[in-house]
PDB file of N, CA and C in Angstrom:
ATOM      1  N   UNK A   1       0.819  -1.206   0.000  1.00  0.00           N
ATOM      2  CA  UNK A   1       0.000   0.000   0.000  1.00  0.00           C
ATOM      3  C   UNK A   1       0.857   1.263   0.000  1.00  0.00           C
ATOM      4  N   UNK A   2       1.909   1.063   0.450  1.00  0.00           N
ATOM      5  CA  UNK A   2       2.796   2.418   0.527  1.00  0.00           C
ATOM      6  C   UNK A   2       3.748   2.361  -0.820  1.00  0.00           C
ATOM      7  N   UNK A   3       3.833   1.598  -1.777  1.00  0.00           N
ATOM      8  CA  UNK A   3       4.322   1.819  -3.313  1.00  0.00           C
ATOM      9  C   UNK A   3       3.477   2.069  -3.920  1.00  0.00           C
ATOM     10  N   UNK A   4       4.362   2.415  -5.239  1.00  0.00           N
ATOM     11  CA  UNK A   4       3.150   3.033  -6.554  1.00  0.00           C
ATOM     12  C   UNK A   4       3.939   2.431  -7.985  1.00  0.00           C
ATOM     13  N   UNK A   5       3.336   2.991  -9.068  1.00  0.00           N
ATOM     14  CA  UNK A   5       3.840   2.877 -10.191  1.00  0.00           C
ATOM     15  C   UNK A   5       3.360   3.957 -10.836  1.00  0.00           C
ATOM     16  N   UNK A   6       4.083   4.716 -11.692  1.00  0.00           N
ATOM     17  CA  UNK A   6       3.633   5.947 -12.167  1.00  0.00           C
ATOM     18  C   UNK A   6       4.354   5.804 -13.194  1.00  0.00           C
ATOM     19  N   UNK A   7       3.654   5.343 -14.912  1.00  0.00           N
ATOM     20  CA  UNK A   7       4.064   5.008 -16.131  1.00  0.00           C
ATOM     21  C   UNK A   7       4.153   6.150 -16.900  1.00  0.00           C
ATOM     22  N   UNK A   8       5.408   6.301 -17.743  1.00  0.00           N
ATOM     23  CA  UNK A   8       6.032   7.204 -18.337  1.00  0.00           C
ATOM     24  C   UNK A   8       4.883   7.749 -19.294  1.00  0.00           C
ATOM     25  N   UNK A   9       3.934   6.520 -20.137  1.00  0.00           N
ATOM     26  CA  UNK A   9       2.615   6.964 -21.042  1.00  0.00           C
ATOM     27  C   UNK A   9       1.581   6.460 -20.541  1.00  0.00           C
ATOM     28  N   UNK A  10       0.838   7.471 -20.516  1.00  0.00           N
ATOM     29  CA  UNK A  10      -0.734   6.916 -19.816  1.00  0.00           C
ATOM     30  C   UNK A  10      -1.546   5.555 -20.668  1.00  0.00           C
ATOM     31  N   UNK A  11      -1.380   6.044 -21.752  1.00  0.00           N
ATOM     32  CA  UNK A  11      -1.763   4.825 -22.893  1.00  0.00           C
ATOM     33  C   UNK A  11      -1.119   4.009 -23.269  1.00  0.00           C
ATOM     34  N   UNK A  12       0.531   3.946 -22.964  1.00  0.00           N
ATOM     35  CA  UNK A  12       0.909   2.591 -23.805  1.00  0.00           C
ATOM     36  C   UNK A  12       2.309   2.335 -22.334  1.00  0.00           C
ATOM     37  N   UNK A  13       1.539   1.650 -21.676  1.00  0.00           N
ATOM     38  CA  UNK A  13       2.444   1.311 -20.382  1.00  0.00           C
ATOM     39  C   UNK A  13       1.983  -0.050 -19.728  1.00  0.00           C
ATOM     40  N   UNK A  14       2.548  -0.880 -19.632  1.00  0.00           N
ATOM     41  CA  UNK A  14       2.360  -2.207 -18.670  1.00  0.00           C
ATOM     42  C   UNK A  14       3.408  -2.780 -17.528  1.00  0.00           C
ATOM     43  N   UNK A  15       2.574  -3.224 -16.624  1.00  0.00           N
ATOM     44  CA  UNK A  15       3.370  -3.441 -15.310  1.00  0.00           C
ATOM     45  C   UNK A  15       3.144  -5.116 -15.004  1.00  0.00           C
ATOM     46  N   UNK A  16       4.010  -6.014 -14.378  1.00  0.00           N
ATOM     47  CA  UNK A  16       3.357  -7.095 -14.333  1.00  0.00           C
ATOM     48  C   UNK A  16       3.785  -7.655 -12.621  1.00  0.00           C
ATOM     49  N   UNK A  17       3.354  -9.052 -12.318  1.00  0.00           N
ATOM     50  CA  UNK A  17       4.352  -9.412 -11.247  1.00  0.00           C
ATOM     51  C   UNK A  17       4.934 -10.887 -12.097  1.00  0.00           C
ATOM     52  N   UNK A  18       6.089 -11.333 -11.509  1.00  0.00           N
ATOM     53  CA  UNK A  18       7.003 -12.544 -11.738  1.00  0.00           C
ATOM     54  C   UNK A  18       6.553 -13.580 -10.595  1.00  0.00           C
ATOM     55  N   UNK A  19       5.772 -14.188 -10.417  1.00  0.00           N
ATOM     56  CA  UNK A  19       5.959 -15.470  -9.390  1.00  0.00           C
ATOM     57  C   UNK A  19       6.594 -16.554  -9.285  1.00  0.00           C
ATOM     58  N   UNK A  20       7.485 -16.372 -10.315  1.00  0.00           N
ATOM     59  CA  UNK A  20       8.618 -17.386 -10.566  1.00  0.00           C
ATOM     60  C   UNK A  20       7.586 -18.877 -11.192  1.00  0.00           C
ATOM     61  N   UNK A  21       6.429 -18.931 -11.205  1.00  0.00           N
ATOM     62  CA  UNK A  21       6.161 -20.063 -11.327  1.00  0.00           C
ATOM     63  C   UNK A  21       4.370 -19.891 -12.288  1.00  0.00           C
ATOM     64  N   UNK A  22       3.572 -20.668 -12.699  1.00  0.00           N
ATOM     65  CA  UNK A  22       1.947 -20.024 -13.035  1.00  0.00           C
ATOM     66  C   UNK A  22       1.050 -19.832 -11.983  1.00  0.00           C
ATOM     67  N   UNK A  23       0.540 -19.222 -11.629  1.00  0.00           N
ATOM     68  CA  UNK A  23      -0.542 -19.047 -10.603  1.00  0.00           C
ATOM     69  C   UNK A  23      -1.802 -18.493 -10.388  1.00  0.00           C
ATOM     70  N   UNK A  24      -2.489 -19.036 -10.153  1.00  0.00           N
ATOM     71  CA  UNK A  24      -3.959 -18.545 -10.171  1.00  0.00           C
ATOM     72  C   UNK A  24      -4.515 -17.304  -9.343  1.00  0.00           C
ATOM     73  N   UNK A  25      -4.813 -16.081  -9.908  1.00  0.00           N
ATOM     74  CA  UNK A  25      -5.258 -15.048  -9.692  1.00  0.00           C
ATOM     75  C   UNK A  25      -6.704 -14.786  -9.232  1.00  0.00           C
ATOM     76  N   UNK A  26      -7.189 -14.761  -7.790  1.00  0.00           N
ATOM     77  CA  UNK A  26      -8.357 -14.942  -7.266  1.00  0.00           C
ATOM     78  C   UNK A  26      -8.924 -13.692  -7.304  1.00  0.00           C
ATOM     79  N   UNK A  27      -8.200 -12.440  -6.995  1.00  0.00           N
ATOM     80  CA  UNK A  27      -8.446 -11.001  -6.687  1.00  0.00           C
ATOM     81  C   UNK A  27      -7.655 -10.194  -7.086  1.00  0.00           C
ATOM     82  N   UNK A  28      -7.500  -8.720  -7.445  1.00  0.00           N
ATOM     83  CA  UNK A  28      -7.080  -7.934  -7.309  1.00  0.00           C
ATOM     84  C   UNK A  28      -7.676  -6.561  -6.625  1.00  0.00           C
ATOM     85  N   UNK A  29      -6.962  -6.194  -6.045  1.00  0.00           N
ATOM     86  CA  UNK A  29      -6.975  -4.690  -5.054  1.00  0.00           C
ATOM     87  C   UNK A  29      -6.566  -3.910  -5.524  1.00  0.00           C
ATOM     88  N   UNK A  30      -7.027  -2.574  -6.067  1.00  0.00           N
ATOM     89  CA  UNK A  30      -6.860  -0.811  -6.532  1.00  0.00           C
ATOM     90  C   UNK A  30      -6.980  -0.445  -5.005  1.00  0.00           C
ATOM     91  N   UNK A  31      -5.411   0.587  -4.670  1.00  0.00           N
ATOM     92  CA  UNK A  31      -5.997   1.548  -3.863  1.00  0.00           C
ATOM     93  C   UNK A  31      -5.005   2.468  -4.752  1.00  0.00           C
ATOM     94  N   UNK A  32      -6.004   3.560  -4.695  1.00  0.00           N
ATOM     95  CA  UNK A  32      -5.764   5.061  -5.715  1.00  0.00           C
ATOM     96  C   UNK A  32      -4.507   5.636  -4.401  1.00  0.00           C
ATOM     97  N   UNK A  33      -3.834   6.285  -4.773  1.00  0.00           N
ATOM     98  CA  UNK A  33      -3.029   7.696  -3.909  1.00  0.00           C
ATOM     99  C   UNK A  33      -3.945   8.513  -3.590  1.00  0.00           C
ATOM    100  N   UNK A  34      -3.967   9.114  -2.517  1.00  0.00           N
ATOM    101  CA  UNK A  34      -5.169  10.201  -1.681  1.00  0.00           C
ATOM    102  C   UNK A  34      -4.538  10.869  -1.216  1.00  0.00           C
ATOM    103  N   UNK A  35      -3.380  11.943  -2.119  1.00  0.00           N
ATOM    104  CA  UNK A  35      -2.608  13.076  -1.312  1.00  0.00           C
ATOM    105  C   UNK A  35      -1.792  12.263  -0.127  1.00  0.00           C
ATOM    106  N   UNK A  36      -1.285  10.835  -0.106  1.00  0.00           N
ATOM    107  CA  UNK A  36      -0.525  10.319   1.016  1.00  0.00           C
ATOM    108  C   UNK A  36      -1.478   9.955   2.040  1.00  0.00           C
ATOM    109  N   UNK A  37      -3.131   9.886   2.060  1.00  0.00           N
ATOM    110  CA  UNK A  37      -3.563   9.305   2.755  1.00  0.00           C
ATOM    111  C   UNK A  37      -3.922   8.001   2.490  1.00  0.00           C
ATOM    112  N   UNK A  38      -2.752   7.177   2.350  1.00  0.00           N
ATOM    113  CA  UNK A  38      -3.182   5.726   2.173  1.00  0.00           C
ATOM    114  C   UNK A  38      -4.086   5.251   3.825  1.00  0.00           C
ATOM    115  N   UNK A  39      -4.503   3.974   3.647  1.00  0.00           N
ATOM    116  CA  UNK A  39      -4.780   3.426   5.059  1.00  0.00           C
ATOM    117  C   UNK A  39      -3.243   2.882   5.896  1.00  0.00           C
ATOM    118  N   UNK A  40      -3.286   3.069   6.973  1.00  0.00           N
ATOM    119  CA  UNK A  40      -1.857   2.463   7.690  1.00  0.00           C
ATOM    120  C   UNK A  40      -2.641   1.902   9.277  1.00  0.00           C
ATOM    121  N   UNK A  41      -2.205   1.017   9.460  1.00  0.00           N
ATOM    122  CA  UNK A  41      -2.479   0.210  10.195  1.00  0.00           C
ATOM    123  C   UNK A  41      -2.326   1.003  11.899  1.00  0.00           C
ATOM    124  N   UNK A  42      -2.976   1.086  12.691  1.00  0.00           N
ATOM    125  CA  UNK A  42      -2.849   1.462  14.156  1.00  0.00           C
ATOM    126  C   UNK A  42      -3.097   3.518  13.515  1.00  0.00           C
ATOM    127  N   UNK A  43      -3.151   4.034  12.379  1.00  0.00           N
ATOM    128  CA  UNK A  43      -3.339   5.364  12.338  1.00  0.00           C
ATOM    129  C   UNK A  43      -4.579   5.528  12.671  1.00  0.00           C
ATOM    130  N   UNK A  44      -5.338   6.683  13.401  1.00  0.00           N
ATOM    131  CA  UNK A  44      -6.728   7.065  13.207  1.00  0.00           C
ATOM    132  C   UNK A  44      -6.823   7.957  12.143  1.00  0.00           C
ATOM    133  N   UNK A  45      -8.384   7.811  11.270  1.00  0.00           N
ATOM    134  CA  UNK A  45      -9.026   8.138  10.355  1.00  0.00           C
ATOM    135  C   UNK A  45     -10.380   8.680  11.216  1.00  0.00           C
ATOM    136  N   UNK A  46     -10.922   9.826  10.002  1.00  0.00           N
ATOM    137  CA  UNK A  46     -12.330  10.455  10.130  1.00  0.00           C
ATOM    138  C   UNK A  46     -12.755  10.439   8.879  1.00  0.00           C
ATOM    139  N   UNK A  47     -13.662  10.324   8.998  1.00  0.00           N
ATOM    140  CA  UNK A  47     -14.726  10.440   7.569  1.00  0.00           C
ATOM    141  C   UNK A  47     -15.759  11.581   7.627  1.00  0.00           C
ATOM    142  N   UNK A  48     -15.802  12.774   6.811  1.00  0.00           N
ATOM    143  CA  UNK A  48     -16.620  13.543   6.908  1.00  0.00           C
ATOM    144  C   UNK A  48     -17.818  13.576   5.734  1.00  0.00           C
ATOM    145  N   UNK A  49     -18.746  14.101   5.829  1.00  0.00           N
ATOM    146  CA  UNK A  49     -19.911  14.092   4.965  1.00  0.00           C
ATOM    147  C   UNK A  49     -20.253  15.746   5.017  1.00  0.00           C
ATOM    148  N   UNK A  50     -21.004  15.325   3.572  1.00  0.00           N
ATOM    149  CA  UNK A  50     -21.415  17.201   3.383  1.00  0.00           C
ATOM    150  C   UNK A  50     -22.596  17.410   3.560  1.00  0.00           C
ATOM    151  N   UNK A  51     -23.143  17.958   4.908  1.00  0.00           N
ATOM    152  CA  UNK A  51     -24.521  17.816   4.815  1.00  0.00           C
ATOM    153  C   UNK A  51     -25.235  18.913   5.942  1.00  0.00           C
ATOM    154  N   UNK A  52     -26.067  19.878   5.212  1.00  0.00           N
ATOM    155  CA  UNK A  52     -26.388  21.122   6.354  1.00  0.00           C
ATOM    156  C   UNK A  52     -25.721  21.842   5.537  1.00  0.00           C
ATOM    157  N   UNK A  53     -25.227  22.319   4.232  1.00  0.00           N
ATOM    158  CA  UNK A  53     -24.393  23.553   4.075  1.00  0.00           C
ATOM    159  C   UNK A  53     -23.014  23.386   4.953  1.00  0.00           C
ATOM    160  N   UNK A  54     -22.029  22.056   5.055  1.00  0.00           N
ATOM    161  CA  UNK A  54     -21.164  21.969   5.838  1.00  0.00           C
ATOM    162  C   UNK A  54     -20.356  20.568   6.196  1.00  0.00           C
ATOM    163  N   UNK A  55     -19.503  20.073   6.692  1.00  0.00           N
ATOM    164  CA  UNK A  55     -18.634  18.927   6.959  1.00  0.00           C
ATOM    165  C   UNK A  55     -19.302  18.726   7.513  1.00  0.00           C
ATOM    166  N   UNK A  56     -19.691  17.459   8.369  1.00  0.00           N
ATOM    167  CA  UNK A  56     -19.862  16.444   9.428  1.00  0.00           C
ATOM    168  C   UNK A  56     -19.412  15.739   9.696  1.00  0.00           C
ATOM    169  N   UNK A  57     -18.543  15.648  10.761  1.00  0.00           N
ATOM    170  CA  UNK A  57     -18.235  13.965  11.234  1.00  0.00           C
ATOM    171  C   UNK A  57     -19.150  12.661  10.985  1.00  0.00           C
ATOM    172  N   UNK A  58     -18.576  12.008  10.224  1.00  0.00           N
ATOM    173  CA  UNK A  58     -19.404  10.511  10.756  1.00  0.00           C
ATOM    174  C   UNK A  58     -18.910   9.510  12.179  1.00  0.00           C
ATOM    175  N   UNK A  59     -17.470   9.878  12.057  1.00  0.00           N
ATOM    176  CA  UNK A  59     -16.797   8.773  13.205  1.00  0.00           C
ATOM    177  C   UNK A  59     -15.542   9.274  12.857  1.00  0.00           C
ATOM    178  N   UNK A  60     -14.815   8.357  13.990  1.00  0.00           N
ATOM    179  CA  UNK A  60     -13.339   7.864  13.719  1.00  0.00           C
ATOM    180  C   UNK A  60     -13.089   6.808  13.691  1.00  0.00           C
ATOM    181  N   UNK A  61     -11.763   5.885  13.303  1.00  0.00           N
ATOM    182  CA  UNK A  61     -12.023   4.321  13.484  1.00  0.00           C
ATOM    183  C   UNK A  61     -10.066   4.421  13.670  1.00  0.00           C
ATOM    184  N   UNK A  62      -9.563   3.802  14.220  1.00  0.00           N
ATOM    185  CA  UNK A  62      -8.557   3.312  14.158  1.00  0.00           C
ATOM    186  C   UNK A  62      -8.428   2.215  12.922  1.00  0.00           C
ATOM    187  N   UNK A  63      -7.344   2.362  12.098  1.00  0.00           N
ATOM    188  CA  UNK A  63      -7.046   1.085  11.348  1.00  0.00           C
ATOM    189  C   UNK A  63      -6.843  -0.170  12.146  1.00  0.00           C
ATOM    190  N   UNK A  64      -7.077  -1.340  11.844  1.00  0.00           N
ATOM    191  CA  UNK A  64      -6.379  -2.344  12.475  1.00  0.00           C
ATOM    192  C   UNK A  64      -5.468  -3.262  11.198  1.00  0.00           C
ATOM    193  N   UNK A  65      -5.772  -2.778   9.822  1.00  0.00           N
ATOM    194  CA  UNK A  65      -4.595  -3.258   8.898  1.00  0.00           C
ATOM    195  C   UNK A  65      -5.095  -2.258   8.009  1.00  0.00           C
ATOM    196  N   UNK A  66      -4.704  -2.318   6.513  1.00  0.00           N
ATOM    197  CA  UNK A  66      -4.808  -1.865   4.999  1.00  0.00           C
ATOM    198  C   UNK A  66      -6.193  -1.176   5.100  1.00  0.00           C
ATOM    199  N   UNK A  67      -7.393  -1.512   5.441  1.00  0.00           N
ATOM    200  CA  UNK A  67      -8.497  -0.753   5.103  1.00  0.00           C
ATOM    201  C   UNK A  67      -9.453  -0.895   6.002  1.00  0.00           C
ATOM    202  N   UNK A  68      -9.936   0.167   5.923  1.00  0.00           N
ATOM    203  CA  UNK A  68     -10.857   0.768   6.940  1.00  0.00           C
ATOM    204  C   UNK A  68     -12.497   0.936   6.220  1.00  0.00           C
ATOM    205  N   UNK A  69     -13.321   0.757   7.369  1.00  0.00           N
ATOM    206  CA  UNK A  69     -14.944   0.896   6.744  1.00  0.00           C
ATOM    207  C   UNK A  69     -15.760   1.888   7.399  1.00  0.00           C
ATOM    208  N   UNK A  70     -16.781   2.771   6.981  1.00  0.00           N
ATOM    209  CA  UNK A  70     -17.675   3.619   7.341  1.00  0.00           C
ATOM    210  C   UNK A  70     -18.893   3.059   6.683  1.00  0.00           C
ATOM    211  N   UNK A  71     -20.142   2.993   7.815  1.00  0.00           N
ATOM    212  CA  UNK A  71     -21.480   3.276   7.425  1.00  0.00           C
ATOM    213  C   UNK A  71     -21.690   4.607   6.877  1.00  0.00           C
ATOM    214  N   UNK A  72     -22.106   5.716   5.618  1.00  0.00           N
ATOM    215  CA  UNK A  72     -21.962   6.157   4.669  1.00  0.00           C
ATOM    216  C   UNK A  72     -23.594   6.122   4.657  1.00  0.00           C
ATOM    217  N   UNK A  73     -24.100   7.611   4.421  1.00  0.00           N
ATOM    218  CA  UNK A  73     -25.412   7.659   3.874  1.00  0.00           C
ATOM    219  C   UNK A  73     -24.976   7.625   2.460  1.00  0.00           C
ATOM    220  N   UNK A  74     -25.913   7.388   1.440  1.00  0.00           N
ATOM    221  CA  UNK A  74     -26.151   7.194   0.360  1.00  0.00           C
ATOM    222  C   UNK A  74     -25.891   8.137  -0.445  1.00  0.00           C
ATOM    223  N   UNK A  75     -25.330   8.637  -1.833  1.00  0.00           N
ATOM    224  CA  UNK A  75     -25.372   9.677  -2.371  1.00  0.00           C
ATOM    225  C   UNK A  75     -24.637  10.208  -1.757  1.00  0.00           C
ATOM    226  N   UNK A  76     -24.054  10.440  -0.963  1.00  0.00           N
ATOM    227  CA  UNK A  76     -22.834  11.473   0.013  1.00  0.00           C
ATOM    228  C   UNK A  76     -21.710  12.013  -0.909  1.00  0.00           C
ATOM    229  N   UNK A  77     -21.346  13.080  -0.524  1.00  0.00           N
ATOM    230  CA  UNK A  77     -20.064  13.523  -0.797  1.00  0.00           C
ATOM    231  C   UNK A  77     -19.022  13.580   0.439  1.00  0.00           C
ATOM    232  N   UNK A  78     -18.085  13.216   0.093  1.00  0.00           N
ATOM    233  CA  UNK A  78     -17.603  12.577   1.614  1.00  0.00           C
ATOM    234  C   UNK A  78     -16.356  12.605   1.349  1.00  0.00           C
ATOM    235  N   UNK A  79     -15.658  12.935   2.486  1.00  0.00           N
ATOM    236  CA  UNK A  79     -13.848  13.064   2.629  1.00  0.00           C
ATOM    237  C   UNK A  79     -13.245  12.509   3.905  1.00  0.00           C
ATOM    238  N   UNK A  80     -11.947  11.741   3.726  1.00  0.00           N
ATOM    239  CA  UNK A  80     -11.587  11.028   4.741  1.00  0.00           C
ATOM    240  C   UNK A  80     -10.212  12.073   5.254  1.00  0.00           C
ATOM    241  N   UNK A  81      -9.833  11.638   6.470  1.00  0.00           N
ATOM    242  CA  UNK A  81      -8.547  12.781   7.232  1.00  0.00           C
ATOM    243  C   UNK A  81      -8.393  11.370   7.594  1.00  0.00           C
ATOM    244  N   UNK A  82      -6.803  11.830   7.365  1.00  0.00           N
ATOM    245  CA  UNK A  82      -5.944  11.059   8.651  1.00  0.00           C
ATOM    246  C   UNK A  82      -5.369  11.986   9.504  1.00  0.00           C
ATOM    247  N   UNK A  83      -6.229  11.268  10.614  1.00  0.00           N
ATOM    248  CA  UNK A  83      -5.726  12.598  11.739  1.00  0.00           C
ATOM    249  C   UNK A  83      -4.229  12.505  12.499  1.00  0.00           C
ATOM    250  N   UNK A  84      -3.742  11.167  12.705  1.00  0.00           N
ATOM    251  CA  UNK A  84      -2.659  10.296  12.677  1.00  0.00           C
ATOM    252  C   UNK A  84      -1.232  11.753  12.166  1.00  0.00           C
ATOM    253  N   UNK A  85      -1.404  11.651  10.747  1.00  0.00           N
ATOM    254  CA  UNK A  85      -0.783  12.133  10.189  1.00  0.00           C
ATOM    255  C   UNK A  85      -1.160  13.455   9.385  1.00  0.00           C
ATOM    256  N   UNK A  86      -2.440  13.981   9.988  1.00  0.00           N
ATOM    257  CA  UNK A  86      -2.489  15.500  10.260  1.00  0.00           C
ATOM    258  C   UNK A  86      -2.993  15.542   8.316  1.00  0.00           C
ATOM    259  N   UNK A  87      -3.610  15.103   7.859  1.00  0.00           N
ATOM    260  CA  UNK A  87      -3.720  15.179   6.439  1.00  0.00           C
ATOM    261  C   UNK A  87      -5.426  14.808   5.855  1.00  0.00           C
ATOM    262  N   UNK A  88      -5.398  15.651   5.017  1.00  0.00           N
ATOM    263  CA  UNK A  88      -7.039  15.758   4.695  1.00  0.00           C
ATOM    264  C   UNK A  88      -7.028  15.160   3.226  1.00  0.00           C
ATOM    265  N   UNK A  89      -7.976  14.356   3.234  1.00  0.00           N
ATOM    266  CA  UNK A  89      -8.347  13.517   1.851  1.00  0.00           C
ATOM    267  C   UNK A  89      -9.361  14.067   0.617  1.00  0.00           C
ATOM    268  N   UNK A  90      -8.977  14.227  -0.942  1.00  0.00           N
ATOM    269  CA  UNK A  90      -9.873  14.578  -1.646  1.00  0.00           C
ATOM    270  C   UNK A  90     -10.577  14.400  -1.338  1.00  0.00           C
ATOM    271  N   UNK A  91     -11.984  15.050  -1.732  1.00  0.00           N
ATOM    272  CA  UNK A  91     -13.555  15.122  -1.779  1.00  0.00           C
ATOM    273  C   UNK A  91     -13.977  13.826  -2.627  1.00  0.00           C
ATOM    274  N   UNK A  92     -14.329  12.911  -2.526  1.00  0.00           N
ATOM    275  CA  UNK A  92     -15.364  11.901  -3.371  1.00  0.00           C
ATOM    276  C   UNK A  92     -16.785  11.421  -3.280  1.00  0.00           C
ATOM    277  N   UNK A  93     -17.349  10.880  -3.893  1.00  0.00           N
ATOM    278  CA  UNK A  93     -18.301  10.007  -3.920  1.00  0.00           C
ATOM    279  C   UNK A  93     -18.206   8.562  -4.661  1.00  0.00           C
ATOM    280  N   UNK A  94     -19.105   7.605  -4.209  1.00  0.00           N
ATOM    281  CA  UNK A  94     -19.621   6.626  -4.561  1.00  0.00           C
ATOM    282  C   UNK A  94     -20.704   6.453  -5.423  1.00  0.00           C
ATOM    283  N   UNK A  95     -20.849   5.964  -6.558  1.00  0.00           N
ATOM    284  CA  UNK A  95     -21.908   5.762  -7.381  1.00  0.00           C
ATOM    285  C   UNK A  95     -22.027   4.198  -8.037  1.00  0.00           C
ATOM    286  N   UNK A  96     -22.671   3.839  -7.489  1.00  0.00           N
ATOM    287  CA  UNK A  96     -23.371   2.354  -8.523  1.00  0.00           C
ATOM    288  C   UNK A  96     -21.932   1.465  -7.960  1.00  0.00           C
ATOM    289  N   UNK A  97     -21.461   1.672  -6.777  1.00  0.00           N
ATOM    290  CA  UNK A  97     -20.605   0.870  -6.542  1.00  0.00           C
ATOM    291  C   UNK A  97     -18.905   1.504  -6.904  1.00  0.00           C
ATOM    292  N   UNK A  98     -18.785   2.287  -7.747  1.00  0.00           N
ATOM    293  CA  UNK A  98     -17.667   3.104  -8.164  1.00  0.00           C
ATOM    294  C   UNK A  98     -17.248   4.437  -7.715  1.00  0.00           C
ATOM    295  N   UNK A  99     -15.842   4.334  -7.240  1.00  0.00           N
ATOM    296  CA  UNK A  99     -15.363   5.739  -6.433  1.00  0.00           C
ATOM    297  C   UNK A  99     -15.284   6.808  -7.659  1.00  0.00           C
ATOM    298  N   UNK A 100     -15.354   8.142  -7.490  1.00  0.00           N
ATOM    299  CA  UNK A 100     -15.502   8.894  -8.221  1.00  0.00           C
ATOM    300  C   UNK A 100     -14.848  10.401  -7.507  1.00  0.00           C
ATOM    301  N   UNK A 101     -13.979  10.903  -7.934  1.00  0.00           N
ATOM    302  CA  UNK A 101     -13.238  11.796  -7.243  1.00  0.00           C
ATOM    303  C   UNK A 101     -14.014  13.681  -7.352  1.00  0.00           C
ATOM    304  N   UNK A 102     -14.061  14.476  -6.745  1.00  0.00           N
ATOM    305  CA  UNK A 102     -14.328  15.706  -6.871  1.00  0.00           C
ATOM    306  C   UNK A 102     -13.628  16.428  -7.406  1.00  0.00           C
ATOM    307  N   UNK A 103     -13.523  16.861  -8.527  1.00  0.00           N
ATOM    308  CA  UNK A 103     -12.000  17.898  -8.698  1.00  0.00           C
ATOM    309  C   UNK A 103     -12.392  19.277  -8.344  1.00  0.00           C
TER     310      UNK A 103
END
């Protein structure tokens, strides 16, 4: 979670892994860069929502590994802090299951 890959062409770039051997691929995991707010394990996180003309807290949660969960009203526009490390997370939403960033 704390590496990246950042390809010289947006369109004609590939990355792979070597397992030395063939292996069967059950899952893969996207986590985007968030201004350095990845999830880190034992950091506290807040999740805010936009609602009233304004931020709201939903909670805080301590990590206990890689990712963290919030109950989330629906339709929200919503931003995560790591308070840990003093850092505020783009603005996003969720739609139809897909993260979607605020610019």
């Amino acid at each position: 979670m704390t590496t990246f890959y950042d390809a010289i062409e947006p369109d004609n770039s590939w990355t792979g892994l070597d397992f030395g051997e063939e292996k069967k691929i059950a899952v893969i995991r996207y986590s985007p860069r968030l201004l350095g707010i990845g999830i880190y394990e034992g950091y506290e996180y807040e999740l805010f929502c936009w609602k009233d003309n304004g931020w709201k807290s939903i909670g805080k949660k301590t990590a206990t590994g890689q990712t963290i969960e919030f109950n989330t009203p629906k339709n929200a526009l919503l931003h995560l802090n790591n308070n840990t490390a003093k850092k505020k997370g783009k603005v996003f939403f969720i739609l139809n299951g897909e993260l979607f960033y605020y610019n």
